[in-house]
C-alpha atoms as a PDB file:
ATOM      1  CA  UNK A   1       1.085 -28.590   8.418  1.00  0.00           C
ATOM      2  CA  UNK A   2       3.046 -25.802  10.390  1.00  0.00           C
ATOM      3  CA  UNK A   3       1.260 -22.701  11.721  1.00  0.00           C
ATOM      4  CA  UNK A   4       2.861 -20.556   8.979  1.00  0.00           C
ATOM      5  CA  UNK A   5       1.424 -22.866   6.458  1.00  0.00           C
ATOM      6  CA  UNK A   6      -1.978 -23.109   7.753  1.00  0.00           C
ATOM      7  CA  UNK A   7      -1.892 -18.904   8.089  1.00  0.00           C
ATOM      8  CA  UNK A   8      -0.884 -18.646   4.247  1.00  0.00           C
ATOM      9  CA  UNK A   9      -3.683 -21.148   3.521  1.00  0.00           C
ATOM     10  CA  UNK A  10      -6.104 -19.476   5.659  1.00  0.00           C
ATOM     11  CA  UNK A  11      -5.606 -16.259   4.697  1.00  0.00           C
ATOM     12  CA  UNK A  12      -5.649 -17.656   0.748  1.00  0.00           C
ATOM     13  CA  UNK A  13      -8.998 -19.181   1.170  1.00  0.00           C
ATOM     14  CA  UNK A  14     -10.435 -15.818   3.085  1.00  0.00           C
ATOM     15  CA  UNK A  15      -9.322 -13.750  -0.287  1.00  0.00           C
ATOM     16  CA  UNK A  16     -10.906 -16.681  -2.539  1.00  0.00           C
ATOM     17  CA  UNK A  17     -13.971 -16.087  -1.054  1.00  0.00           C
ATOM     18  CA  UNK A  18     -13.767 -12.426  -0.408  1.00  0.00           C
ATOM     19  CA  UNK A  19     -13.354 -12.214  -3.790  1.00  0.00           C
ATOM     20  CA  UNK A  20     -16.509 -13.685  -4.927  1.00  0.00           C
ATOM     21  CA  UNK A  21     -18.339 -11.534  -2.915  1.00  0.00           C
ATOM     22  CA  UNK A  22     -17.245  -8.015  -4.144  1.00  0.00           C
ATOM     23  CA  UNK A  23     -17.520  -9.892  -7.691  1.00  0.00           C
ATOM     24  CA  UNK A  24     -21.627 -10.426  -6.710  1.00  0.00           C
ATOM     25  CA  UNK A  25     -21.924  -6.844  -4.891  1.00  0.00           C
ATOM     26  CA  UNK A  26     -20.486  -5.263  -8.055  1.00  0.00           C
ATOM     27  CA  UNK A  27     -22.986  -6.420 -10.323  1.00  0.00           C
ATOM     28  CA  UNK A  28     -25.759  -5.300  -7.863  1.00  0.00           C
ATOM     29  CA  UNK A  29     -24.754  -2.250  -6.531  1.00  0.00           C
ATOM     30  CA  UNK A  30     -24.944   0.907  -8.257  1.00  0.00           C
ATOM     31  CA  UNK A  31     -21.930   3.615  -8.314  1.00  0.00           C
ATOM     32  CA  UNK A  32     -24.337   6.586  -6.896  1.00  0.00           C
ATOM     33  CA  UNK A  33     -22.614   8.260  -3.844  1.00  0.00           C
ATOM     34  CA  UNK A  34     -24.611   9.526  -0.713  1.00  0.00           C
ATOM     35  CA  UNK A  35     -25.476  13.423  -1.081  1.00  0.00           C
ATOM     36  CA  UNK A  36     -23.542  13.828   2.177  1.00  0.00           C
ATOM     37  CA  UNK A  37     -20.155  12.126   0.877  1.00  0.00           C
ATOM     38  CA  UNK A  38     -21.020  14.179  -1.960  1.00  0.00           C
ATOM     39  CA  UNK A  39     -20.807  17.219  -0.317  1.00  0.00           C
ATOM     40  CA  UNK A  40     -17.792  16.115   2.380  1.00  0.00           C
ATOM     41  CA  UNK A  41     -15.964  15.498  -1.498  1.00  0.00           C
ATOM     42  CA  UNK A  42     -16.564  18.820  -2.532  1.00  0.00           C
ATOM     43  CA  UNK A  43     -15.952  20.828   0.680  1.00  0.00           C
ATOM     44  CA  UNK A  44     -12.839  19.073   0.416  1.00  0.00           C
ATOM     45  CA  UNK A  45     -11.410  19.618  -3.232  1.00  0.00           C
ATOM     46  CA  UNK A  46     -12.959  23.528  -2.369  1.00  0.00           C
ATOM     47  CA  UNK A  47     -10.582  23.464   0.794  1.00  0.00           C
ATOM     48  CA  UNK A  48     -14.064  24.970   2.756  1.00  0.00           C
ATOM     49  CA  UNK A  49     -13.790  22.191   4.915  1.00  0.00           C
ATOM     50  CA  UNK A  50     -12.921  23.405   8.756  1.00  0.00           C
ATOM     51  CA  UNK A  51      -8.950  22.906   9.867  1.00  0.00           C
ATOM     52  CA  UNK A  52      -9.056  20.517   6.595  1.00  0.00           C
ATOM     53  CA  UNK A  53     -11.460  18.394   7.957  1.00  0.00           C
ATOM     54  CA  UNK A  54     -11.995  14.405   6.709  1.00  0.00           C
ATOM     55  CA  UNK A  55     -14.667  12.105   7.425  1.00  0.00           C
ATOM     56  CA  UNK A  56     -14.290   8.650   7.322  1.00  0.00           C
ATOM     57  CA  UNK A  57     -17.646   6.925   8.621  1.00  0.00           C
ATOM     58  CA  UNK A  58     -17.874   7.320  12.152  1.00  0.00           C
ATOM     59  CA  UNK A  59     -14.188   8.747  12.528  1.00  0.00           C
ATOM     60  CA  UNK A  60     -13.242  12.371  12.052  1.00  0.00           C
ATOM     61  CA  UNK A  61      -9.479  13.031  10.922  1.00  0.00           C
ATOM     62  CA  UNK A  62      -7.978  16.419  10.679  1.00  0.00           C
ATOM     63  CA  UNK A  63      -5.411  18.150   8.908  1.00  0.00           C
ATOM     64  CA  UNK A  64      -3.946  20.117  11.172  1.00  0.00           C
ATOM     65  CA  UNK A  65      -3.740  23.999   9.510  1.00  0.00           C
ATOM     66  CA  UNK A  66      -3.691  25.723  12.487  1.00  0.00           C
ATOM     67  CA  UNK A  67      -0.875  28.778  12.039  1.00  0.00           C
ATOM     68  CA  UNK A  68      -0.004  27.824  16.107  1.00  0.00           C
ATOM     69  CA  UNK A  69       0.898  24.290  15.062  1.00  0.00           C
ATOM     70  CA  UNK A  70       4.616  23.608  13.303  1.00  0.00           C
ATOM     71  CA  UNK A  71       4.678  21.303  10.653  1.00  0.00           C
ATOM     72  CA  UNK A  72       8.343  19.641  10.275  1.00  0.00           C
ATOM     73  CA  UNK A  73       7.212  17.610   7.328  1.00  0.00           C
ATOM     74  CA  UNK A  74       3.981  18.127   5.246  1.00  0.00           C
ATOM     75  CA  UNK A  75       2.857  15.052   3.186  1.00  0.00           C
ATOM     76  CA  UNK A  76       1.565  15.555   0.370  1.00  0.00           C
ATOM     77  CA  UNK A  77      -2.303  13.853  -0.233  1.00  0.00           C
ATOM     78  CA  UNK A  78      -2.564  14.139  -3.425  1.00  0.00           C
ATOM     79  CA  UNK A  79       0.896  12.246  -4.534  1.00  0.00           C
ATOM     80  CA  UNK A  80       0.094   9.605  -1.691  1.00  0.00           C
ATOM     81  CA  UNK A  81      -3.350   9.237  -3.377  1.00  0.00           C
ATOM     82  CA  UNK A  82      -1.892   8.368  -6.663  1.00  0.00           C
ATOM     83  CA  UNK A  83       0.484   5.337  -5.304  1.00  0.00           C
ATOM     84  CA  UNK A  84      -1.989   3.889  -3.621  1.00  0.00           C
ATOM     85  CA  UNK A  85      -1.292   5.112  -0.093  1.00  0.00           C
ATOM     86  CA  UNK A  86      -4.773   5.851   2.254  1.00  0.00           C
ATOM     87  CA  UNK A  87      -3.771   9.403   2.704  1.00  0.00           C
ATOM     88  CA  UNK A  88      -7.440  10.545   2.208  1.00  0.00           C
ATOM     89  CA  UNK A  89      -9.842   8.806   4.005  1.00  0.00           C
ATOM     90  CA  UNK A  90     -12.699   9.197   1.733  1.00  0.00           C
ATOM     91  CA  UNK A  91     -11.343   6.852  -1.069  1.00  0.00           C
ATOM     92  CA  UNK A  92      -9.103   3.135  -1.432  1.00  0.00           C
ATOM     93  CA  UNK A  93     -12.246   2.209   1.165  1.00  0.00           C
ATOM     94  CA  UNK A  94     -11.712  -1.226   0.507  1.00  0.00           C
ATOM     95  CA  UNK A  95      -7.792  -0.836   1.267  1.00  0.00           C
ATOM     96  CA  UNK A  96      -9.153   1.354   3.981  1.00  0.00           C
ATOM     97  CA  UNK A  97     -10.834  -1.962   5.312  1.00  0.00           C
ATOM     98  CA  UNK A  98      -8.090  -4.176   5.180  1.00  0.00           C
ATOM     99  CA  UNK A  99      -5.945  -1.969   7.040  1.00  0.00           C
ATOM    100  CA  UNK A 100      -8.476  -1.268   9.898  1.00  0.00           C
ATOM    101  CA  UNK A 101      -8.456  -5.167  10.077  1.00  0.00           C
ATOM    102  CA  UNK A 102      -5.018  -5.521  10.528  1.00  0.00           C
ATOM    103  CA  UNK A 103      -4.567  -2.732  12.789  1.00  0.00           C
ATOM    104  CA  UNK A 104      -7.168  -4.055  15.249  1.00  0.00           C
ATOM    105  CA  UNK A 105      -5.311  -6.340  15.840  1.00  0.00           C
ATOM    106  CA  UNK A 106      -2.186  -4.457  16.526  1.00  0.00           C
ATOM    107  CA  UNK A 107      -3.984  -2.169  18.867  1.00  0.00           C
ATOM    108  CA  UNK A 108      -5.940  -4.932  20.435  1.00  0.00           C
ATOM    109  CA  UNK A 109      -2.402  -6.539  21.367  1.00  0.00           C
ATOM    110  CA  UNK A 110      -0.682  -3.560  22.151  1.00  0.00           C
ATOM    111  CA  UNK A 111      -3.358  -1.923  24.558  1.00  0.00           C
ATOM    112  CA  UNK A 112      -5.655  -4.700  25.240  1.00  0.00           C
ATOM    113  CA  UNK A 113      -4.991  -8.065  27.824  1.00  0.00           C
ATOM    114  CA  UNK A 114      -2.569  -9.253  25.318  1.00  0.00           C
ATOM    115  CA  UNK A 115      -0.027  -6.378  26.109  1.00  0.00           C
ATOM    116  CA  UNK A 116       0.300  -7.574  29.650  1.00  0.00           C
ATOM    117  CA  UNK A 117       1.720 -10.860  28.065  1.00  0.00           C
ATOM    118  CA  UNK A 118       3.905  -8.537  26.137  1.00  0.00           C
ATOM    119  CA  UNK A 119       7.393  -7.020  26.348  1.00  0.00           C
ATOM    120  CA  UNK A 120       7.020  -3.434  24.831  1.00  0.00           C
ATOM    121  CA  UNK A 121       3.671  -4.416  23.387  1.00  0.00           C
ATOM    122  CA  UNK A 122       3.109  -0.910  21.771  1.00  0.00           C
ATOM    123  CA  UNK A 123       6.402  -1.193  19.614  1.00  0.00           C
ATOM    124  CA  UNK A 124       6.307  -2.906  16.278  1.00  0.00           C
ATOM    125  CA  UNK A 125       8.572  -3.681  13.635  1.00  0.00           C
ATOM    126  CA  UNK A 126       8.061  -4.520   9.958  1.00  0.00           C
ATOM    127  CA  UNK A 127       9.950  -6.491   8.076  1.00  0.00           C
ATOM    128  CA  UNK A 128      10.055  -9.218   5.391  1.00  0.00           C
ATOM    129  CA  UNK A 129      12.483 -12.174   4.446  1.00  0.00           C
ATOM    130  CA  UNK A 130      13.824 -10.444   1.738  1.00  0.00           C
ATOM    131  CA  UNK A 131      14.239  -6.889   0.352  1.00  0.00           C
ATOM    132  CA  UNK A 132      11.256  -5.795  -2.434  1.00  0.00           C
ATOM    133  CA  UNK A 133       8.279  -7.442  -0.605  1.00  0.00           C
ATOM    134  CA  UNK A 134       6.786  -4.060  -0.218  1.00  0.00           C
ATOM    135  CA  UNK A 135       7.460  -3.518   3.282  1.00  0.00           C
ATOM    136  CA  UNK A 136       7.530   0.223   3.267  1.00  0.00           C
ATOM    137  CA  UNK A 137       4.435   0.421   2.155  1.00  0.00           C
ATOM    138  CA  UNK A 138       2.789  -1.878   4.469  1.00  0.00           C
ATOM    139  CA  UNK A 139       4.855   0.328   7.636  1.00  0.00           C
ATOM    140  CA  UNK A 140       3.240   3.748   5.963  1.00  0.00           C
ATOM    141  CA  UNK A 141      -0.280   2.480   5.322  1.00  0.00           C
ATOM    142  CA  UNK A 142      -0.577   0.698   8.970  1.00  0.00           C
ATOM    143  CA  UNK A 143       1.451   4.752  10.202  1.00  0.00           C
ATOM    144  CA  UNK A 144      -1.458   6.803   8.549  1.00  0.00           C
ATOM    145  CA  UNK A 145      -4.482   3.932   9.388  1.00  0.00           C
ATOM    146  CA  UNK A 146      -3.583   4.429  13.063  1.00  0.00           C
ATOM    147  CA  UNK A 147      -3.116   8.072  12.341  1.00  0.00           C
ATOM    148  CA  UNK A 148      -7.024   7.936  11.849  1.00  0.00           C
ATOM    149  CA  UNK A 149      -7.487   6.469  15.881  1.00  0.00           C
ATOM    150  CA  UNK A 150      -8.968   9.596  17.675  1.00  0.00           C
ATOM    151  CA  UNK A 151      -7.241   8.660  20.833  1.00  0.00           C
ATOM    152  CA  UNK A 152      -4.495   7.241  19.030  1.00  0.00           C
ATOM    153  CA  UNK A 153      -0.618   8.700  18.024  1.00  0.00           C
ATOM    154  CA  UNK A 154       1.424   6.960  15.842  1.00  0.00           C
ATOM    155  CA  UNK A 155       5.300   7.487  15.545  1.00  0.00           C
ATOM    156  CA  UNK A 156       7.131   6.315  12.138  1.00  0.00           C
ATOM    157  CA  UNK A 157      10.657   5.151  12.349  1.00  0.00           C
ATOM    158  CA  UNK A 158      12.751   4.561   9.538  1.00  0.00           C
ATOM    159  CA  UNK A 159      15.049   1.569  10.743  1.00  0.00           C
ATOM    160  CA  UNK A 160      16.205   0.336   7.542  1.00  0.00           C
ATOM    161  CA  UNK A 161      19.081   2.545   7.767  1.00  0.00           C
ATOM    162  CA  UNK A 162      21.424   0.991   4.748  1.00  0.00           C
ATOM    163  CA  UNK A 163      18.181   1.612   2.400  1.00  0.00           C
ATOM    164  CA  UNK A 164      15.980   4.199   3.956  1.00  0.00           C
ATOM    165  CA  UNK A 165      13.389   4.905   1.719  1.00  0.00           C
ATOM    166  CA  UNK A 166      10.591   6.945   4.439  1.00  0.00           C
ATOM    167  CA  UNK A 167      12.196  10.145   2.477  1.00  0.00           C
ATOM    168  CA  UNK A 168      11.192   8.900  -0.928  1.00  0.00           C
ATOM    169  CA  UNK A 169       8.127   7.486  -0.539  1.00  0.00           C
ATOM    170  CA  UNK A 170       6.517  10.301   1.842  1.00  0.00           C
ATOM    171  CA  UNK A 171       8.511  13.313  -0.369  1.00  0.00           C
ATOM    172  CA  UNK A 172      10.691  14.773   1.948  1.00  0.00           C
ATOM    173  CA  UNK A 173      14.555  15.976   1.873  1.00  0.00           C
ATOM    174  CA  UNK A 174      17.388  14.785   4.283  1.00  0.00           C
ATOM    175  CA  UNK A 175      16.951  15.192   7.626  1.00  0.00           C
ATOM    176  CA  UNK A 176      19.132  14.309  10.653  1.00  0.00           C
ATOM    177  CA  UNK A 177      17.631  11.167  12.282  1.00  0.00           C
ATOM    178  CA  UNK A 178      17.884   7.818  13.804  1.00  0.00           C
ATOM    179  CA  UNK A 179      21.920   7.206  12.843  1.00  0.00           C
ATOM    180  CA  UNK A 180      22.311  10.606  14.393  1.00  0.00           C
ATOM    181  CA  UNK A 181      20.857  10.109  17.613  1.00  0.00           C
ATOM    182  CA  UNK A 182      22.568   6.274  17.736  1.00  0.00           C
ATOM    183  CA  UNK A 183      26.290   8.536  17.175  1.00  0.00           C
ATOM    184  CA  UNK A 184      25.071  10.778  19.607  1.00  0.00           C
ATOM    185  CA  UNK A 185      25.512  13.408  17.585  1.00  0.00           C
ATOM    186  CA  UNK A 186      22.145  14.600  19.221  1.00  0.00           C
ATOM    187  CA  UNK A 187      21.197  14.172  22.771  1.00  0.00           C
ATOM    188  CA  UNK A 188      17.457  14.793  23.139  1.00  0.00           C
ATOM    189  CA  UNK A 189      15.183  11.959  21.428  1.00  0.00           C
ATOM    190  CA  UNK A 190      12.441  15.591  20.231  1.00  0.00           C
ATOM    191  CA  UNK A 191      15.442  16.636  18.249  1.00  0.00           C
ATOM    192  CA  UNK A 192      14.293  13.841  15.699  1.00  0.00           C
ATOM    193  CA  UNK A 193      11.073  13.391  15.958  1.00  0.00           C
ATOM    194  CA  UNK A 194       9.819  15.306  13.485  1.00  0.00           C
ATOM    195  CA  UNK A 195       5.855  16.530  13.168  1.00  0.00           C
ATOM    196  CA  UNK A 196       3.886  16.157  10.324  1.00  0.00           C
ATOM    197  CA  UNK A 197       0.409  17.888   9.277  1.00  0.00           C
ATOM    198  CA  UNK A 198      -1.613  15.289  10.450  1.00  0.00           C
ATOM    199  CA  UNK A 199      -1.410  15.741  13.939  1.00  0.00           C
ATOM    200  CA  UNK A 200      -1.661  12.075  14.735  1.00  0.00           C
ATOM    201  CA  UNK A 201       1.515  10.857  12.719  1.00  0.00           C
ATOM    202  CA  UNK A 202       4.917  11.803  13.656  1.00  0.00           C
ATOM    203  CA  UNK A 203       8.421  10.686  12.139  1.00  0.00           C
ATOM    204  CA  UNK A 204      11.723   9.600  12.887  1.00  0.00           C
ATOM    205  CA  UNK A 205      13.690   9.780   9.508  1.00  0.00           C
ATOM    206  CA  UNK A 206      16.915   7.249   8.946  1.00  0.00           C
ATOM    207  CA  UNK A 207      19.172   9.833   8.865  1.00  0.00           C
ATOM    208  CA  UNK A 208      22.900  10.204   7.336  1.00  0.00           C
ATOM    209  CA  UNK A 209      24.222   6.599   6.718  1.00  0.00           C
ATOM    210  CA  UNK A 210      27.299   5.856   8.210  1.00  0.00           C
ATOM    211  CA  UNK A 211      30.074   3.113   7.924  1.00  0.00           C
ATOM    212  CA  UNK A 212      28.827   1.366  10.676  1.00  0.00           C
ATOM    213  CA  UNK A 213      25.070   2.089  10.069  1.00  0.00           C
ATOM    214  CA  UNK A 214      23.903  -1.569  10.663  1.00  0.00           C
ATOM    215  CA  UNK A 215      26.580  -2.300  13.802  1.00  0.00           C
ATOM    216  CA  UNK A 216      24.568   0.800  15.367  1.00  0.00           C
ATOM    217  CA  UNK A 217      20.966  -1.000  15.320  1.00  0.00           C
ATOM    218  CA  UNK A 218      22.369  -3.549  17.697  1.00  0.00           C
ATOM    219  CA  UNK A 219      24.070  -0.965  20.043  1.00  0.00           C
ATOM    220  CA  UNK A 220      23.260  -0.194  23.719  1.00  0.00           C
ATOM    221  CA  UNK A 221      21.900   3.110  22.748  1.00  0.00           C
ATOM    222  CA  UNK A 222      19.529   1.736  20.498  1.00  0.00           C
ATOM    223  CA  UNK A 223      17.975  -0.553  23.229  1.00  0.00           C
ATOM    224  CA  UNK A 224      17.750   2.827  25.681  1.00  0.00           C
ATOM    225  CA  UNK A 225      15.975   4.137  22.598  1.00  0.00           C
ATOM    226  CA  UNK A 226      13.500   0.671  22.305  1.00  0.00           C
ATOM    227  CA  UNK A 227      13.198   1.541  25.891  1.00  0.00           C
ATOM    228  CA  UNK A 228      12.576   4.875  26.449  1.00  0.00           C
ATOM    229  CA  UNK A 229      10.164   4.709  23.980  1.00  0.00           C
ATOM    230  CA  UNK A 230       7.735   1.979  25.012  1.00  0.00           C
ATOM    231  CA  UNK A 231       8.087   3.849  28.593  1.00  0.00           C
ATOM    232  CA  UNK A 232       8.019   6.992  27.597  1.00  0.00           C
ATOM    233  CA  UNK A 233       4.997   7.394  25.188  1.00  0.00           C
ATOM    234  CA  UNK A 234       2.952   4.076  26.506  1.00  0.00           C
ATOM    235  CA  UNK A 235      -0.071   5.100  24.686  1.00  0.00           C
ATOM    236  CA  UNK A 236       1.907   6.015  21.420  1.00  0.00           C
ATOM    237  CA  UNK A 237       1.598   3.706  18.554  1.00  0.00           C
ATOM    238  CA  UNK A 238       5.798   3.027  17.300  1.00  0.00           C
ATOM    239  CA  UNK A 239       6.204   1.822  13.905  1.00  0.00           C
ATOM    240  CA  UNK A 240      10.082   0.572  12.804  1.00  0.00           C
ATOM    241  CA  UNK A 241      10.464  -0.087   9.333  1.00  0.00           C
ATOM    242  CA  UNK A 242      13.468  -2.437   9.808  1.00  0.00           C
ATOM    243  CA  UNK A 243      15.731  -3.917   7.311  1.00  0.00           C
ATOM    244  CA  UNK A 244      15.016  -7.560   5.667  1.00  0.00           C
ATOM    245  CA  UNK A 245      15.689 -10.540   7.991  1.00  0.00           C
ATOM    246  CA  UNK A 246      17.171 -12.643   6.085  1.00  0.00           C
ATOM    247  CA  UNK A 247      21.229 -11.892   5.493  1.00  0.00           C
ATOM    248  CA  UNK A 248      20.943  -8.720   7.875  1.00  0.00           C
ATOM    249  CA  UNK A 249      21.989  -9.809  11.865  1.00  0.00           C
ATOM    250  CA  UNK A 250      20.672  -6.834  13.431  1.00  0.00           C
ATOM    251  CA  UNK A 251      17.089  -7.481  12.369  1.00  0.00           C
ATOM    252  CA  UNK A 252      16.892 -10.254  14.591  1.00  0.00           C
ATOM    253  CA  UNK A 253      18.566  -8.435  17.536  1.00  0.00           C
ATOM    254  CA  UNK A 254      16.116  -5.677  17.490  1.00  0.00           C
ATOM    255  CA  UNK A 255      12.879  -8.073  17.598  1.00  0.00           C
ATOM    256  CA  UNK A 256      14.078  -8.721  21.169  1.00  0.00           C
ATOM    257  CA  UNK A 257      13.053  -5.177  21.432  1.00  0.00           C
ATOM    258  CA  UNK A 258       9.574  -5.120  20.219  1.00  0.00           C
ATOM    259  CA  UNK A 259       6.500  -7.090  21.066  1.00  0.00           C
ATOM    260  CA  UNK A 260       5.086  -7.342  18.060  1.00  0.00           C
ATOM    261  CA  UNK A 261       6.294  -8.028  14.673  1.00  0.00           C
ATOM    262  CA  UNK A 262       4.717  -7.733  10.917  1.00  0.00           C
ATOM    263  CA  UNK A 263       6.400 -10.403   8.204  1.00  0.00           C
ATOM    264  CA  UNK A 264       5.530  -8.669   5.018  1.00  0.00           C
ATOM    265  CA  UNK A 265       5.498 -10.936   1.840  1.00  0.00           C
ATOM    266  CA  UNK A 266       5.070 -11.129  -1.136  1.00  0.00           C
ATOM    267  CA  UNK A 267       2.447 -13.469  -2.976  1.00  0.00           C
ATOM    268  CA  UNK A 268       3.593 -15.831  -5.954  1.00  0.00           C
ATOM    269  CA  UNK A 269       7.075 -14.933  -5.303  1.00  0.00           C
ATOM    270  CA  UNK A 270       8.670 -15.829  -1.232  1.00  0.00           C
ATOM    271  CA  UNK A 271       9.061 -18.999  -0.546  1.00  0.00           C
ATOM    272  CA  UNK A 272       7.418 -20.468   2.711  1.00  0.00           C
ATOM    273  CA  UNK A 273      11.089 -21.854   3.635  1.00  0.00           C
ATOM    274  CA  UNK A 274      12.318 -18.572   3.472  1.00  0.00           C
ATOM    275  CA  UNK A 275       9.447 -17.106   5.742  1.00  0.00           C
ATOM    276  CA  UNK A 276       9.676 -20.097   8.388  1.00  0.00           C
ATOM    277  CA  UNK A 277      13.550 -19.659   8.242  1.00  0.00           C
ATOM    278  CA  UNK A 278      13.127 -15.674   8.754  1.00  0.00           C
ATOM    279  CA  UNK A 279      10.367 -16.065  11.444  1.00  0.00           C
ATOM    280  CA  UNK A 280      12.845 -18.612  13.198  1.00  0.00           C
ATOM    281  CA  UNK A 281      15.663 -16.152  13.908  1.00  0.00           C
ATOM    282  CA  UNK A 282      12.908 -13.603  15.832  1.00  0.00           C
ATOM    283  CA  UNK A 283      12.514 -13.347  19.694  1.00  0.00           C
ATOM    284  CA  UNK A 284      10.086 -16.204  20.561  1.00  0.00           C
ATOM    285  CA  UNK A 285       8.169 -14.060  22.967  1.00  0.00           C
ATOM    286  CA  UNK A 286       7.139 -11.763  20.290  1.00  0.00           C
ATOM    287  CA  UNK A 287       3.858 -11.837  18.993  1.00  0.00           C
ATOM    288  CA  UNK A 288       3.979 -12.432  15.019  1.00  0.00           C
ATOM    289  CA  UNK A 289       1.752 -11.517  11.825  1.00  0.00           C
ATOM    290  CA  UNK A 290       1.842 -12.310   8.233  1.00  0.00           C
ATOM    291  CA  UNK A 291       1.072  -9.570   5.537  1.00  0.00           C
ATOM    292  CA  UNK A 292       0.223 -10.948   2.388  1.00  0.00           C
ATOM    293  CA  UNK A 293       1.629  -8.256  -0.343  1.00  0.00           C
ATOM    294  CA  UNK A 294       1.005  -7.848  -3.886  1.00  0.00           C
ATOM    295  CA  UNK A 295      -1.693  -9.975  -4.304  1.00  0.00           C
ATOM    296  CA  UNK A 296      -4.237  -9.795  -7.587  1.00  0.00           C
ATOM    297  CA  UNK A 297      -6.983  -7.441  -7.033  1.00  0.00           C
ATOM    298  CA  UNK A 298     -10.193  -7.439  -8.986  1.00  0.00           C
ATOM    299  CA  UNK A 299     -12.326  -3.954  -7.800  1.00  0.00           C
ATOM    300  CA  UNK A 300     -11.957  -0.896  -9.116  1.00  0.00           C
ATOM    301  CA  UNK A 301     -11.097   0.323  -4.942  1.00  0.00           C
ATOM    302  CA  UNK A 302      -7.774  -1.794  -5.569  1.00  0.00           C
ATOM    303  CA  UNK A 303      -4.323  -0.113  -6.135  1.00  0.00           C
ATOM    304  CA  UNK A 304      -2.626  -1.760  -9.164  1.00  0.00           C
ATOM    305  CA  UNK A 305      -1.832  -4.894  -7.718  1.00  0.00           C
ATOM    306  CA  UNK A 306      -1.387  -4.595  -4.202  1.00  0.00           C
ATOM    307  CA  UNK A 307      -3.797  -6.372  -1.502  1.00  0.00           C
ATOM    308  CA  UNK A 308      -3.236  -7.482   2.256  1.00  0.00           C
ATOM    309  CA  UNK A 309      -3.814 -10.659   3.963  1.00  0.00           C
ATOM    310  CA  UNK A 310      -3.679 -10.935   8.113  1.00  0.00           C
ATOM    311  CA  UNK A 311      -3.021 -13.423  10.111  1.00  0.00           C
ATOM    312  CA  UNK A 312      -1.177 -13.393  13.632  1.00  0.00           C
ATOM    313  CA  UNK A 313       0.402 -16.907  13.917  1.00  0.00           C
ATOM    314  CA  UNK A 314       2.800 -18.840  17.022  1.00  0.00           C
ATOM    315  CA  UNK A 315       6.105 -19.189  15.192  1.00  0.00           C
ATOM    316  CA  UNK A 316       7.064 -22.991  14.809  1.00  0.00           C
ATOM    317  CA  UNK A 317       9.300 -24.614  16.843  1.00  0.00           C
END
């Protein structure tokens, strides 16, 4: 059995039995809420809460509403809330879990030993086999779960430049971006990075797309880019939503430029062959993890039917 087969079995069984265990919790725990959550809850739907203050366990988060502080883009919670993205960190706890597990490990190879084994170790791209496998949403959730990191800043590209979607799904207009800094059209990289109000979470939008939008991925300025910023902001978190692997040559070109990689796909529906064959075409040295997408979900926590599976696996030879 090949390591990508014994991740998607591993990571199978873990849900299997997770399963059964939030099916035996539910039908002893009761749905009472602690008088302080209470309280956080209502501060919060009052607005009363200081600079929009969340609490999430042991980790304060903060909307930044400070008149000093320019917003570029300002998400908006309550439509995140609703399609399942863990914009408020007092509810989706058990998506709120999942994430934290899979960013651990992100962080743990970007910042810990691991990243001296690693070329770029703080950049990571996301990506899938094929297109649909969900992994926008994976890039935003693991962007606003980092977001949550005290000591932690997280910048959100939008590299799928043929099918940007970062607009859509976080409810902002146009904006000059990555194609425009690639024509050099814009000189300084703070022209596009645009703030957000969390204070944590920045963004590079995709920008205009262009004739040669997908040529310009594999350009020389876009490895300066890789490079100035895994130099510039070492202790930055850089997320690239990238196009598909599979059918798209530049995908593979810019894993040489990351040291870490997320495979995003989608349960009941990829094939392994097609995962093996897209995990083949990546830069060997790059450390690799499989997110298991769109899996059945059976607490009231879940999303519709989205769930996550981890597993960081060598890719076969």
């Amino acid at each position: 059995m090949s390591t990508i087969e014994k991740a998607l079995a591993k990571l199978k069984k873990a849900r299997q039995e997770k399963a059964k265990k939030e099916t035996h919790n539910a039908g002893v725990q009761t749905s009472a809420k602690s008088v302080s959550e209470q309280q956080t809850k209502e501060k919060i739907r009052k607005g009363s809460t200081s600079r929009g203050q969340y609490l999430f366990k042991n980790t304060q988060v903060e909307l930044n509403t400070d008149e000093n502080f320019t917003v570029d883009i300002k998400l908006d919670g309550k439509s995140l809330v609703e399609r399942g993205f863990i914009f408020d960190p007092t509810i989706r706890k058990q998506t709120q879990e999942e994430f934290r597990t899979i960013k651990r490990k992100l962080l743990h190879n970007a910042f810990g030993p691991a990243s001296k084994t690693l070329k770029n170790s703080n950049l990571i791209m996301v990506s899938s086999s094929t297109p649909d496998e969900g992994k926008t949403f994976i890039a935003i959730n693991l962007a606003l779960s980092i977001a949550l990191e005290q000591d932690k800043t997280v910048l959100l590209i939008d590299a799928d430049v043929l099918r940007p979607s970062l607009n859509h799904e976080l409810g902002f207009g146009p904006k000059r971006g990555l194609l425009e800094y690639l024509l050099s059209e814009i000189d300084s990289l703070g022209e596009i990075i645009y703030s957000t109000n969390i204070p944590n979470l920045k963004i590079i939008p995709a920008g205009v797309p262009h004739t040669l939008t997908n040529e310009l991925l594999a350009s020389d300025r876009m490895f300066s880019l890789a490079n100035e910023l895994a130099e510039r902001y070492p202790n930055r978190v850089v997320i690239f939503d990238c196009p598909p692997i599979l059918g798209v040559t530049e995908t593979p070109i810019l894993s040489h430029l990351m040291g870490q990689a997320i495979i995003v796909v989608e349960e009941s529906k990829t094939k392994l062959e097609l995962v093996k064959k897209a995990t083949r075409q990546l830069n060997e040295e790059i450390a690799i993890g499989i997110v298991i997408n769109k899996t059945l979900k059976s607490t009231k926590d879940s999303y519709g039917h989205y769930g996550y599976g981890y597993e960081y696996s060598s890719k076969d030879k």
